[in-house]
C-alpha atoms as a PDB file:
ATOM      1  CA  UNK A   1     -70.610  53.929 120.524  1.00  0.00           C
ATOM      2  CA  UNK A   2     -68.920  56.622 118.312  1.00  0.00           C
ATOM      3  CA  UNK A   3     -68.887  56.236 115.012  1.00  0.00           C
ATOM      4  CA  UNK A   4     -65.366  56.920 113.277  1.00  0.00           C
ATOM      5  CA  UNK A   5     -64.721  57.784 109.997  1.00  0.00           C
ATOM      6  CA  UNK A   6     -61.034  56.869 108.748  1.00  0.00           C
ATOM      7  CA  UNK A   7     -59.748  58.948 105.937  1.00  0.00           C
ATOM      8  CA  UNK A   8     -57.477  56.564 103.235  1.00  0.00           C
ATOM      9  CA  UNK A   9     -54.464  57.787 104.760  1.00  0.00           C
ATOM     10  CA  UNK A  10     -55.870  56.894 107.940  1.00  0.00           C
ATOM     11  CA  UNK A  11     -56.385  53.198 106.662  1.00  0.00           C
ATOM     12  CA  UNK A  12     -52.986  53.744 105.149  1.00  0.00           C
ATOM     13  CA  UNK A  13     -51.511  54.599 108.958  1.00  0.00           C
ATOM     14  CA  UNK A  14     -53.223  51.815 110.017  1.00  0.00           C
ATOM     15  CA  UNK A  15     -51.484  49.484 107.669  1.00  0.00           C
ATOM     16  CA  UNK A  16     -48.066  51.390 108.640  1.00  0.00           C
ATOM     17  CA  UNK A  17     -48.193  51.064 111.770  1.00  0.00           C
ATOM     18  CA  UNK A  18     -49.398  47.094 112.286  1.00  0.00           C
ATOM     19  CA  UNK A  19     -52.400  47.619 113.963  1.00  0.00           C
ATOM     20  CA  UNK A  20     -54.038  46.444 111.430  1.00  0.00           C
ATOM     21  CA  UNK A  21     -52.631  43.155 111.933  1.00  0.00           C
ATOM     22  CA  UNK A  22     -53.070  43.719 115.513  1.00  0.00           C
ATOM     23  CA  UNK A  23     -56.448  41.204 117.347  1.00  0.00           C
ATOM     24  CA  UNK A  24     -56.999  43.257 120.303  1.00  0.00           C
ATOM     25  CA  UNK A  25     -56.434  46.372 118.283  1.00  0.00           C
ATOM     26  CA  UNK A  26     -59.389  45.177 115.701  1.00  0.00           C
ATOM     27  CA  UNK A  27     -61.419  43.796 118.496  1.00  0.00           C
ATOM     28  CA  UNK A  28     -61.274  46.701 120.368  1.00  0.00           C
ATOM     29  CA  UNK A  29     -62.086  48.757 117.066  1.00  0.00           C
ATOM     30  CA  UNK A  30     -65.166  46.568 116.378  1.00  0.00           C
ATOM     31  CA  UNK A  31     -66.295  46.508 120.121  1.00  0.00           C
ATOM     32  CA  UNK A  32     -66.230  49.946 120.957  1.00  0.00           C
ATOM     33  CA  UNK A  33     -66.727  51.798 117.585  1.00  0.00           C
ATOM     34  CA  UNK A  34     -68.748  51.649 114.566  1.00  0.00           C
ATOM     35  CA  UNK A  35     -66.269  52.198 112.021  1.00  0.00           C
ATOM     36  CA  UNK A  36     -67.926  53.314 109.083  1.00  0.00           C
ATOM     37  CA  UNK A  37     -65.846  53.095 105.308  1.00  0.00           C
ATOM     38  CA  UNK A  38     -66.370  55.265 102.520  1.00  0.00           C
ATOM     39  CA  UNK A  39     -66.308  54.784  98.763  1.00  0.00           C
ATOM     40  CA  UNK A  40     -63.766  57.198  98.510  1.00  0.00           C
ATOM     41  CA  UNK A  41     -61.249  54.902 100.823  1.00  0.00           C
ATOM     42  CA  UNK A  42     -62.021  51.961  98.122  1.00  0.00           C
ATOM     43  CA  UNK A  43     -61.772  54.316  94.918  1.00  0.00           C
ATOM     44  CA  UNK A  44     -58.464  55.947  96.761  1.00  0.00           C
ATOM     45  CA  UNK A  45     -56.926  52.408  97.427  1.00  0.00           C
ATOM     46  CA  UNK A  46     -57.561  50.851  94.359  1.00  0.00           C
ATOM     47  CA  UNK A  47     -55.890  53.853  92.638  1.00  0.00           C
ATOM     48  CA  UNK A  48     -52.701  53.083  94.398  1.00  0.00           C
ATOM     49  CA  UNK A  49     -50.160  52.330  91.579  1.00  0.00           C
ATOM     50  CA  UNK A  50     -47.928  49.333  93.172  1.00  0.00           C
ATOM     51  CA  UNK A  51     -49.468  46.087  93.497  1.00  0.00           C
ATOM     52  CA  UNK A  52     -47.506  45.295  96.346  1.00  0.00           C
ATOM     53  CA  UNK A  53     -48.656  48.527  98.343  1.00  0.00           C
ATOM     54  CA  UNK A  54     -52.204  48.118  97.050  1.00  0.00           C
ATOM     55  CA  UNK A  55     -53.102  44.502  97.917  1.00  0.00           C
ATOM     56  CA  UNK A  56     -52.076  45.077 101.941  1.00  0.00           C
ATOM     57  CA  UNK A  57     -54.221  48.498 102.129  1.00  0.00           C
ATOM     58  CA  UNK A  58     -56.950  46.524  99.975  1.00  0.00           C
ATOM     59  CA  UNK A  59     -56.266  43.467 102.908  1.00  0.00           C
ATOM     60  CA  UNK A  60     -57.189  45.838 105.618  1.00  0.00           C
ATOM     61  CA  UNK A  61     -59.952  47.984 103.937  1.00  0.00           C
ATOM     62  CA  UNK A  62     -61.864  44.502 103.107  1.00  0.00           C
ATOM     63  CA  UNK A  63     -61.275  43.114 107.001  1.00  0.00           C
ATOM     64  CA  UNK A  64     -62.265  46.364 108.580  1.00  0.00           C
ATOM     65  CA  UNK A  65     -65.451  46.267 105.999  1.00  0.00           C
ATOM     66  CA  UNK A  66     -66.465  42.884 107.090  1.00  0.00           C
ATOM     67  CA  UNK A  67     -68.498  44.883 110.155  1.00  0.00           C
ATOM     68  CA  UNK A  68     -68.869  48.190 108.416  1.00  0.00           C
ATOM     69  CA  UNK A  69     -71.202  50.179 106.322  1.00  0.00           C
ATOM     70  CA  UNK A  70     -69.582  51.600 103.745  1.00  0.00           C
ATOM     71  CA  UNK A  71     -70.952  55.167 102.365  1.00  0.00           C
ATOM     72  CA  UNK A  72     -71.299  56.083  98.705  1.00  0.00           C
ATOM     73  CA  UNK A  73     -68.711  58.623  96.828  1.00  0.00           C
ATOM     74  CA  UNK A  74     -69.020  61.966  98.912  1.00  0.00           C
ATOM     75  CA  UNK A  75     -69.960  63.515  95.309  1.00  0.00           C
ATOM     76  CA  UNK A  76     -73.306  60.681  95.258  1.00  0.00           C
ATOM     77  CA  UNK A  77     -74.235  61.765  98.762  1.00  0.00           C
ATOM     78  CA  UNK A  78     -74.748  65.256  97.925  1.00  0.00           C
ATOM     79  CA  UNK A  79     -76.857  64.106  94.578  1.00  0.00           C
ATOM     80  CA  UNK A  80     -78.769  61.846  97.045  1.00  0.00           C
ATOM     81  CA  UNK A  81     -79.170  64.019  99.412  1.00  0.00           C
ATOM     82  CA  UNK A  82     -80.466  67.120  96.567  1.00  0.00           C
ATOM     83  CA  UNK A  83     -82.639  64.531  94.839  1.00  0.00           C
ATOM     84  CA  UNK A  84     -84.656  63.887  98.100  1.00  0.00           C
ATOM     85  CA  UNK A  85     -85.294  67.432  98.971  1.00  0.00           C
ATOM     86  CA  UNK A  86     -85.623  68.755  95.429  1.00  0.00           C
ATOM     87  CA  UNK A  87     -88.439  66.080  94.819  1.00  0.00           C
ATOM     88  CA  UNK A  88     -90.305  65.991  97.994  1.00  0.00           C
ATOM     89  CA  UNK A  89     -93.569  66.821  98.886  1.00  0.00           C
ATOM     90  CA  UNK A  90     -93.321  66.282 102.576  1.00  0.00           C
ATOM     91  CA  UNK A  91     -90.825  67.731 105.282  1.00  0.00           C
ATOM     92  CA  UNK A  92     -86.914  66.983 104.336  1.00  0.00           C
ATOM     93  CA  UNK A  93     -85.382  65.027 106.780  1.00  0.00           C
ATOM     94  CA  UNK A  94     -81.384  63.852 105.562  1.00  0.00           C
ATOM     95  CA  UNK A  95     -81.077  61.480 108.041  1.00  0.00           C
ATOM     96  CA  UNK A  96     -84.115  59.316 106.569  1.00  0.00           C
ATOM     97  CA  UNK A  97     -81.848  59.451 103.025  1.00  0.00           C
ATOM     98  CA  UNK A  98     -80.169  55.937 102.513  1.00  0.00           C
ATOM     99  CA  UNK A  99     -76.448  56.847 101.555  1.00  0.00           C
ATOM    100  CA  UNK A 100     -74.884  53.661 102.045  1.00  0.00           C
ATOM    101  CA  UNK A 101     -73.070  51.666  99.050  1.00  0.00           C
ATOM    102  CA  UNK A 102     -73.830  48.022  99.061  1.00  0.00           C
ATOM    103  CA  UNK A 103     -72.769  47.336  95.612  1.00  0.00           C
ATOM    104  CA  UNK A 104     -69.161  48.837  96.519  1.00  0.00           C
ATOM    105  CA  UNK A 105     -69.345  47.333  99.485  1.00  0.00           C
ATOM    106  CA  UNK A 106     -70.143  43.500  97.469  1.00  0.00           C
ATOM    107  CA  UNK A 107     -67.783  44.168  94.448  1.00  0.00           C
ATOM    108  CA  UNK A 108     -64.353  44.577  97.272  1.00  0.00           C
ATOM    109  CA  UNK A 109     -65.592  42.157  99.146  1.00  0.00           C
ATOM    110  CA  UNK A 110     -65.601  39.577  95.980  1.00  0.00           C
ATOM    111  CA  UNK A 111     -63.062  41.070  94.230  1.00  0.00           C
ATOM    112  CA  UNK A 112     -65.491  41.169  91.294  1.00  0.00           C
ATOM    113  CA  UNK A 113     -63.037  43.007  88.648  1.00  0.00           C
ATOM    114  CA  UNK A 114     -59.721  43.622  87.075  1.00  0.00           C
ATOM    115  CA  UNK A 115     -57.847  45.358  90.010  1.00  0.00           C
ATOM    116  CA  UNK A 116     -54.807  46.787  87.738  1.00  0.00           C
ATOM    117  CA  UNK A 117     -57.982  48.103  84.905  1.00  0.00           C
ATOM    118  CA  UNK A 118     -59.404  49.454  87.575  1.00  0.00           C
ATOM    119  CA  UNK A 119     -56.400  51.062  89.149  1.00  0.00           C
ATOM    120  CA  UNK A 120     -55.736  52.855  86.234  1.00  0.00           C
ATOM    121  CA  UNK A 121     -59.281  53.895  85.350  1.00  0.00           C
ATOM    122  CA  UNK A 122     -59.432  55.151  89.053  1.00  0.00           C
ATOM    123  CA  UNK A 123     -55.932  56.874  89.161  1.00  0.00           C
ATOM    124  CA  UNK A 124     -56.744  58.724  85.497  1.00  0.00           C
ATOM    125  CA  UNK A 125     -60.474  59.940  86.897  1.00  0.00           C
ATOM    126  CA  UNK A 126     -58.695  61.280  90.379  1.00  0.00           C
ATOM    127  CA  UNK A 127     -55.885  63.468  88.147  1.00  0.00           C
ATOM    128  CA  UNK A 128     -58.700  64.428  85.859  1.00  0.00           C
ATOM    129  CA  UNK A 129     -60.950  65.813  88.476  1.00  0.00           C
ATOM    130  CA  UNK A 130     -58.439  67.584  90.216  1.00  0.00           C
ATOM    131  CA  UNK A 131     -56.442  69.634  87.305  1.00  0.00           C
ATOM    132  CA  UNK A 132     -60.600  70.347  86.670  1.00  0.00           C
ATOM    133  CA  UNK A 133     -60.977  71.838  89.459  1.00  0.00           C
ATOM    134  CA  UNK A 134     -57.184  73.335  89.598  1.00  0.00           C
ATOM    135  CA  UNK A 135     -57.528  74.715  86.376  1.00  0.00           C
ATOM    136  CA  UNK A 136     -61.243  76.161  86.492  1.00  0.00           C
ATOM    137  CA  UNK A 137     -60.006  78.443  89.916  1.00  0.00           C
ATOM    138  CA  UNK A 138     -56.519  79.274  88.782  1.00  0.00           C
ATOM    139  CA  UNK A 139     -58.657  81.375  85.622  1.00  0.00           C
ATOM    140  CA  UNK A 140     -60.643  82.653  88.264  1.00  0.00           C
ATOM    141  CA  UNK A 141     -57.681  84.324  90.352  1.00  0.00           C
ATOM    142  CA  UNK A 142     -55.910  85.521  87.302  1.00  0.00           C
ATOM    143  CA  UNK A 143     -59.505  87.311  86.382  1.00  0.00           C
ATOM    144  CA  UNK A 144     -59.864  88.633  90.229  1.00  0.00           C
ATOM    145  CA  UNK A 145     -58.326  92.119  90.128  1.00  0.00           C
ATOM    146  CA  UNK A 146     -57.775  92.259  93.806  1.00  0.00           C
ATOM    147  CA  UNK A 147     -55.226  93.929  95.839  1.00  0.00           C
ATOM    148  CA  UNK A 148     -53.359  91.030  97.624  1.00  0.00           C
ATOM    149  CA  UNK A 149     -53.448  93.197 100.517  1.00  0.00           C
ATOM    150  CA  UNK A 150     -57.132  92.832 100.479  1.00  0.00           C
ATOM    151  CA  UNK A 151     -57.585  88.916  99.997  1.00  0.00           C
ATOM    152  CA  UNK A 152     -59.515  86.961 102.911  1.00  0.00           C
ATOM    153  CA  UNK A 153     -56.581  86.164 105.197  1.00  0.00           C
ATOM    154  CA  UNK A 154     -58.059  83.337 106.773  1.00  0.00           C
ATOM    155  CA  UNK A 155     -60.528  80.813 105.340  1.00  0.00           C
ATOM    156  CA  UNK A 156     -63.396  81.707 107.778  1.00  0.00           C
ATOM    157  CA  UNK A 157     -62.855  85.510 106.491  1.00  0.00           C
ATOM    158  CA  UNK A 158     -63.666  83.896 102.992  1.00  0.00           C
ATOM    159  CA  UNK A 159     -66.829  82.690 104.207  1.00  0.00           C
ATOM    160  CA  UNK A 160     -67.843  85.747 106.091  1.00  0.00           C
ATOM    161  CA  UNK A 161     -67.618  88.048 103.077  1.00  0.00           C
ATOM    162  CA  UNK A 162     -70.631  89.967 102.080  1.00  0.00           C
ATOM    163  CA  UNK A 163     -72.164  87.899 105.353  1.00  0.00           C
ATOM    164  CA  UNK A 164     -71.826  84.799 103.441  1.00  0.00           C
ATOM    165  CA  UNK A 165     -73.657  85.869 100.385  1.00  0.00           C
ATOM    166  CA  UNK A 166     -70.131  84.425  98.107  1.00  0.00           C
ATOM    167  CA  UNK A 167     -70.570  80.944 100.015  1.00  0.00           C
ATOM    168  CA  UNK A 168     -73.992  81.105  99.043  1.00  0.00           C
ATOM    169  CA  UNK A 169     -73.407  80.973  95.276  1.00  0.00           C
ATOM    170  CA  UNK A 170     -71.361  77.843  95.575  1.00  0.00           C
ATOM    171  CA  UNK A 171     -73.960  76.212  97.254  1.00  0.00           C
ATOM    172  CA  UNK A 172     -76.301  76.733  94.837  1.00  0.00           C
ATOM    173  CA  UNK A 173     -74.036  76.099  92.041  1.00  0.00           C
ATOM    174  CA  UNK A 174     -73.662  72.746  93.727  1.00  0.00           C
ATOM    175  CA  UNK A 175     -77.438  72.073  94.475  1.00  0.00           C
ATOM    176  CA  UNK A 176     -78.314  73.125  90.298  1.00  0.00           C
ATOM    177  CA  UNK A 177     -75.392  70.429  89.590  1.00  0.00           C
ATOM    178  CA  UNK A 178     -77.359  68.048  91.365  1.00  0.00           C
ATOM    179  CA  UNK A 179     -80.642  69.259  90.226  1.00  0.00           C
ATOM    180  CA  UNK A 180     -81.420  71.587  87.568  1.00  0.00           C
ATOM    181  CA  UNK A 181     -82.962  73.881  89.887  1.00  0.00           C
ATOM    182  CA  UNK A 182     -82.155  77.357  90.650  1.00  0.00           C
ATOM    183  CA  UNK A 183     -82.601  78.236  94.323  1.00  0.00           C
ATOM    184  CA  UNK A 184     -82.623  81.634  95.930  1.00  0.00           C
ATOM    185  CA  UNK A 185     -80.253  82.908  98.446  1.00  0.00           C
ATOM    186  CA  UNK A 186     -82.973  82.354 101.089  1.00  0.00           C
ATOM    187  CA  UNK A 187     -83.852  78.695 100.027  1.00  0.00           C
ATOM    188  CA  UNK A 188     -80.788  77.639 100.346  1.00  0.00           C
ATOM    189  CA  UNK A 189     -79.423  79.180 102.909  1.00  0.00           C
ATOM    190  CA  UNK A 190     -82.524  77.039 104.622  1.00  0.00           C
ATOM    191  CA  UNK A 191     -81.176  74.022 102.957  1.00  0.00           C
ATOM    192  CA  UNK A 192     -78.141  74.327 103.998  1.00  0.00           C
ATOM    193  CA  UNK A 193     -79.225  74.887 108.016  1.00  0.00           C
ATOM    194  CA  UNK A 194     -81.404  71.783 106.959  1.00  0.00           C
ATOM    195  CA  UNK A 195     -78.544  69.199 105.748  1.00  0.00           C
ATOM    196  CA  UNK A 196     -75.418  69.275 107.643  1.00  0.00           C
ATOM    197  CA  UNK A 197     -73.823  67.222 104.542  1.00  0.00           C
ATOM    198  CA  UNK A 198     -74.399  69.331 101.783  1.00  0.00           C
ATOM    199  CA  UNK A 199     -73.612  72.524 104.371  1.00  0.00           C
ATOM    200  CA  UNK A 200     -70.633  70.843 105.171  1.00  0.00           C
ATOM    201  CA  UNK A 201     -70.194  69.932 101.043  1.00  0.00           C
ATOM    202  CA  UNK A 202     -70.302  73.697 100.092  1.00  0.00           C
ATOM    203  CA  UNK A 203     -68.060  74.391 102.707  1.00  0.00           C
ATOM    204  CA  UNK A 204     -65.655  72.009 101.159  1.00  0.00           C
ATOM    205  CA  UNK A 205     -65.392  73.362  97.363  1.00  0.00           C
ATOM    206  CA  UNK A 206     -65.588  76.643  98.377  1.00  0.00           C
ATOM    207  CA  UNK A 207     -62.327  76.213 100.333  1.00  0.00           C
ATOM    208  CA  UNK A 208     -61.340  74.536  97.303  1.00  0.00           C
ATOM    209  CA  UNK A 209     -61.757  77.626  96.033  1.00  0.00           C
ATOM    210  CA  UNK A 210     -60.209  79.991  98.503  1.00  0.00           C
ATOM    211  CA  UNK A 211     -57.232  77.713  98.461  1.00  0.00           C
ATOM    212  CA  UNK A 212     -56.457  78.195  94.432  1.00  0.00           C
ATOM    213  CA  UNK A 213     -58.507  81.987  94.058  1.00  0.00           C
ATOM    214  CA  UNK A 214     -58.537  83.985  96.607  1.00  0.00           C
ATOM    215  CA  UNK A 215     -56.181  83.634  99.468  1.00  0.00           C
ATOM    216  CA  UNK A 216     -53.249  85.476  99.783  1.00  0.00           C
ATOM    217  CA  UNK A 217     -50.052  84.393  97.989  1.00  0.00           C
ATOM    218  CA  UNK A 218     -47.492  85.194 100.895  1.00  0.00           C
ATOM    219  CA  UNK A 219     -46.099  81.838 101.654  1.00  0.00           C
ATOM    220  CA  UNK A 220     -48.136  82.064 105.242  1.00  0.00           C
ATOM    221  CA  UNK A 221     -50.018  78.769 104.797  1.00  0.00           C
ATOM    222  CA  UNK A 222     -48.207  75.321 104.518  1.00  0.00           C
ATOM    223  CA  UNK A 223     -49.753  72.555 101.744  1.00  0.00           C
ATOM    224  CA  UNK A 224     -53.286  72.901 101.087  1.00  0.00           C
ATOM    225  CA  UNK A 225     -55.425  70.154 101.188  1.00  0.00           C
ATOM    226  CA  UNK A 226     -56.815  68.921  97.292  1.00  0.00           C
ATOM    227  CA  UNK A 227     -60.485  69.037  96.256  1.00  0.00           C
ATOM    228  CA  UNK A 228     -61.286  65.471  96.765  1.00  0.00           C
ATOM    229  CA  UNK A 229     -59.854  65.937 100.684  1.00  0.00           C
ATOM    230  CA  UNK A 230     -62.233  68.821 100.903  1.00  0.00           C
ATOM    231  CA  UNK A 231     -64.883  67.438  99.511  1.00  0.00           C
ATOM    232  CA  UNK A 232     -64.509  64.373 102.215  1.00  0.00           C
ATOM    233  CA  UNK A 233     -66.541  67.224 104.365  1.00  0.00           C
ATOM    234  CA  UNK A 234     -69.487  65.347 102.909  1.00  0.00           C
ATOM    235  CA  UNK A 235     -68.777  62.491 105.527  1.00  0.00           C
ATOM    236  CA  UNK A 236     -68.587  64.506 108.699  1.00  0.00           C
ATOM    237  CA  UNK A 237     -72.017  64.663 109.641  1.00  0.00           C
ATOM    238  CA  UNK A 238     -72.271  60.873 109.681  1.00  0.00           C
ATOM    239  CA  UNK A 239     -69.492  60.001 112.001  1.00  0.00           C
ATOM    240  CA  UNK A 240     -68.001  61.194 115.592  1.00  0.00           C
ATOM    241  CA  UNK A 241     -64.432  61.062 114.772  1.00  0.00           C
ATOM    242  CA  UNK A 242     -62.938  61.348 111.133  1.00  0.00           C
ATOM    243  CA  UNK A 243     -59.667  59.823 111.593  1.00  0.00           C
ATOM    244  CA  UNK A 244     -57.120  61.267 108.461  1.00  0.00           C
ATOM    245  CA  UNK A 245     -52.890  60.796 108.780  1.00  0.00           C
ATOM    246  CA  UNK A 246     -52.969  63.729 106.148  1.00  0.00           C
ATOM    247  CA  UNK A 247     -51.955  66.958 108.281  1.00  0.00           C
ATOM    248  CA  UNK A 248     -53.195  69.452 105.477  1.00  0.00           C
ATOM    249  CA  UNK A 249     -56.607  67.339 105.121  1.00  0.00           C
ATOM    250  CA  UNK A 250     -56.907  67.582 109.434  1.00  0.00           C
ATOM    251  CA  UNK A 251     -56.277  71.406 108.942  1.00  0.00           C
ATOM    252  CA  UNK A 252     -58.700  72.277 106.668  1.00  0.00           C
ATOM    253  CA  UNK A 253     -61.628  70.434 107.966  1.00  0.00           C
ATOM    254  CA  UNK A 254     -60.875  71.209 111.256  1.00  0.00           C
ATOM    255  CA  UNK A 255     -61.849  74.955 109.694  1.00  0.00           C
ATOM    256  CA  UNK A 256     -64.793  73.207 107.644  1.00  0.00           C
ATOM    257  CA  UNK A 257     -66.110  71.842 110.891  1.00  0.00           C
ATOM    258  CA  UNK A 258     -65.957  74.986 112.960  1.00  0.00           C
ATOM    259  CA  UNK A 259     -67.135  77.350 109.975  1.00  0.00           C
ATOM    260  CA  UNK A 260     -70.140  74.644 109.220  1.00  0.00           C
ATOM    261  CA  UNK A 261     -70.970  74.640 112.711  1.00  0.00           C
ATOM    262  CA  UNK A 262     -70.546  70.247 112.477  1.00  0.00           C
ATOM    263  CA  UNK A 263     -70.277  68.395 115.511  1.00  0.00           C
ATOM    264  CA  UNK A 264     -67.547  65.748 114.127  1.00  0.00           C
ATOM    265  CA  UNK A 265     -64.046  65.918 115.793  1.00  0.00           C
ATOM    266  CA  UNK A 266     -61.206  65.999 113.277  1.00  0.00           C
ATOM    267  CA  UNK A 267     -58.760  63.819 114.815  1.00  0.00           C
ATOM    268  CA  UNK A 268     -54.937  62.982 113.389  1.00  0.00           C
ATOM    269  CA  UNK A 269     -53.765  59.297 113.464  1.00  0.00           C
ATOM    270  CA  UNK A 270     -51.605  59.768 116.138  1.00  0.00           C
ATOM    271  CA  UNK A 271     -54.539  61.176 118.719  1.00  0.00           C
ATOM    272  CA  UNK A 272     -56.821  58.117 117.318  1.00  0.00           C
ATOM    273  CA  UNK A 273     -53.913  55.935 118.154  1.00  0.00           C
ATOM    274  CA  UNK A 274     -53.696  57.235 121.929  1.00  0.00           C
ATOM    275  CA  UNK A 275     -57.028  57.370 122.151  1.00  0.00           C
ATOM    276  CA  UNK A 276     -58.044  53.765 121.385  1.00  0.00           C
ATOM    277  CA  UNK A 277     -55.046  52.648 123.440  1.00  0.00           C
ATOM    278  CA  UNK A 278     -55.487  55.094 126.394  1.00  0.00           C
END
């Protein structure tokens, strides 16, 4: 069965839209997919700031999590998935690395806390984390003394440069995060071939990175997708279909996919939707 992956706005679609509410469309759903949740969908819905909105999403999050794993925070994975190869003494293998979240999965099932606490707490930690990251490659560009005739054009140019020695260098930023080890070019370059995650990870905040520092500023590209959308990249290797209503988010890991050499389909609502009921 493939396994599908549905972003929080696909969750949110899926409230939208009814089929949520819908028996044969959950049936179908449980019968011919494993739907797998993420961490990030429960952190993402909680966050939502109107209790009216929130308890519906929260209503089909918990129903479509009564048959599905649910995955830890994309930022965990990548610390798992370090940890294991940084401390082993036998072959890495990332499939053999338990990311799945059972206490998330327990506490929204129970509704073991203080949803509007929480809400806020959540909502404050998602701002902070992105004017972080906003900030920190803003600096960057206005240090970057580059002709803006001579920026990457396109994200895959961005990874291509210097034959992706730049890439490189945010991947092993991210693996010392995770860490405290410095790896050379060559190690993980062979970490990354080794774990499609973190590959897929680096990919992610370096197009973070691209998007704020080093594209050009010509108006040529529409919205771009926000560091925790790119950092979702984490979850494509565990899935068939990631499922996202967010057209900038379906854009750019569409590119993360191809560039990361993943073999996930990026798929918008809408082709889910005529998919399942084709």
């Amino acid at each position: 069965m493939p396994k599908v992956i549905f972003d929080t706005s696909g969750i949110n679609a899926l409230e939208k839209t009814g089929l949520s509410g819908s028996d044969p469309v959950m049936t179908r759903l449980n019968r011919d997919f494993e739907v797998i949740l993420t961490s990030m969908n429960e952190g993402e819905l909680i966050a939502t700031h109107d209790p009216a909105v929130r308890g519906p999403l929260l209503a089909v999050f918990i129903r479509l999590l009564q048959s599905a794993p649910c995955l830890c925070p994309h930022f965990e994975i990548v610390r798992l998935l370090v940890s294991a190869h940084a401390g082993s003494g036998s072959p890495f293998s990332w499939t053999n690395v338990d990311v799945t979240a059972g206490e998330y999965r327990d506490a929204i099932i129970s509704r073991d806390f203080d949803e509007d606490e929480l809400s806020a707490a959540q909502r404050a930690q998602q701002r902070a984390t992105k004017r972080l990251f906003k900030e920190s490659s803003r600096s960057v560009r206005k240090a970057l003394l580059i002709d803006e005739s001579k920026r990457p054009s396109t994200y895959a140019n961005a990874a291509a440069l210097e034959d992706g020695a730049v890439l490189r260098v945010f991947a092993r930023a991210l693996y010392h995060d995770c860490s405290g080890r410095e790896l050379t070019a060559a190690e993980i370059q062979s970490f990354m071939d080794a774990c499609p995650p973190f590959r897929a990870a680096s990919h992610g905040r370096f197009m973070d990175f691209y998007n704020e520092a080093l594209r050009p500023l010509d108006g040529s590209t529409g919205r771009a997708a926000g560091i925790n959308d790119l950092m979702a990249a984490a979850y494509l290797p565990y899935c068939n279909w990631f499922v996202t209503a967010d057209e900038p988010q379906e854009r750019s890991l569409l590119e993360v996919a191809s560039e990361a050499k993943l073999e996930c389909e990026i798929l918008s609502f809408n082709e889910f939707d005529r998919r399942l009921r084709s």
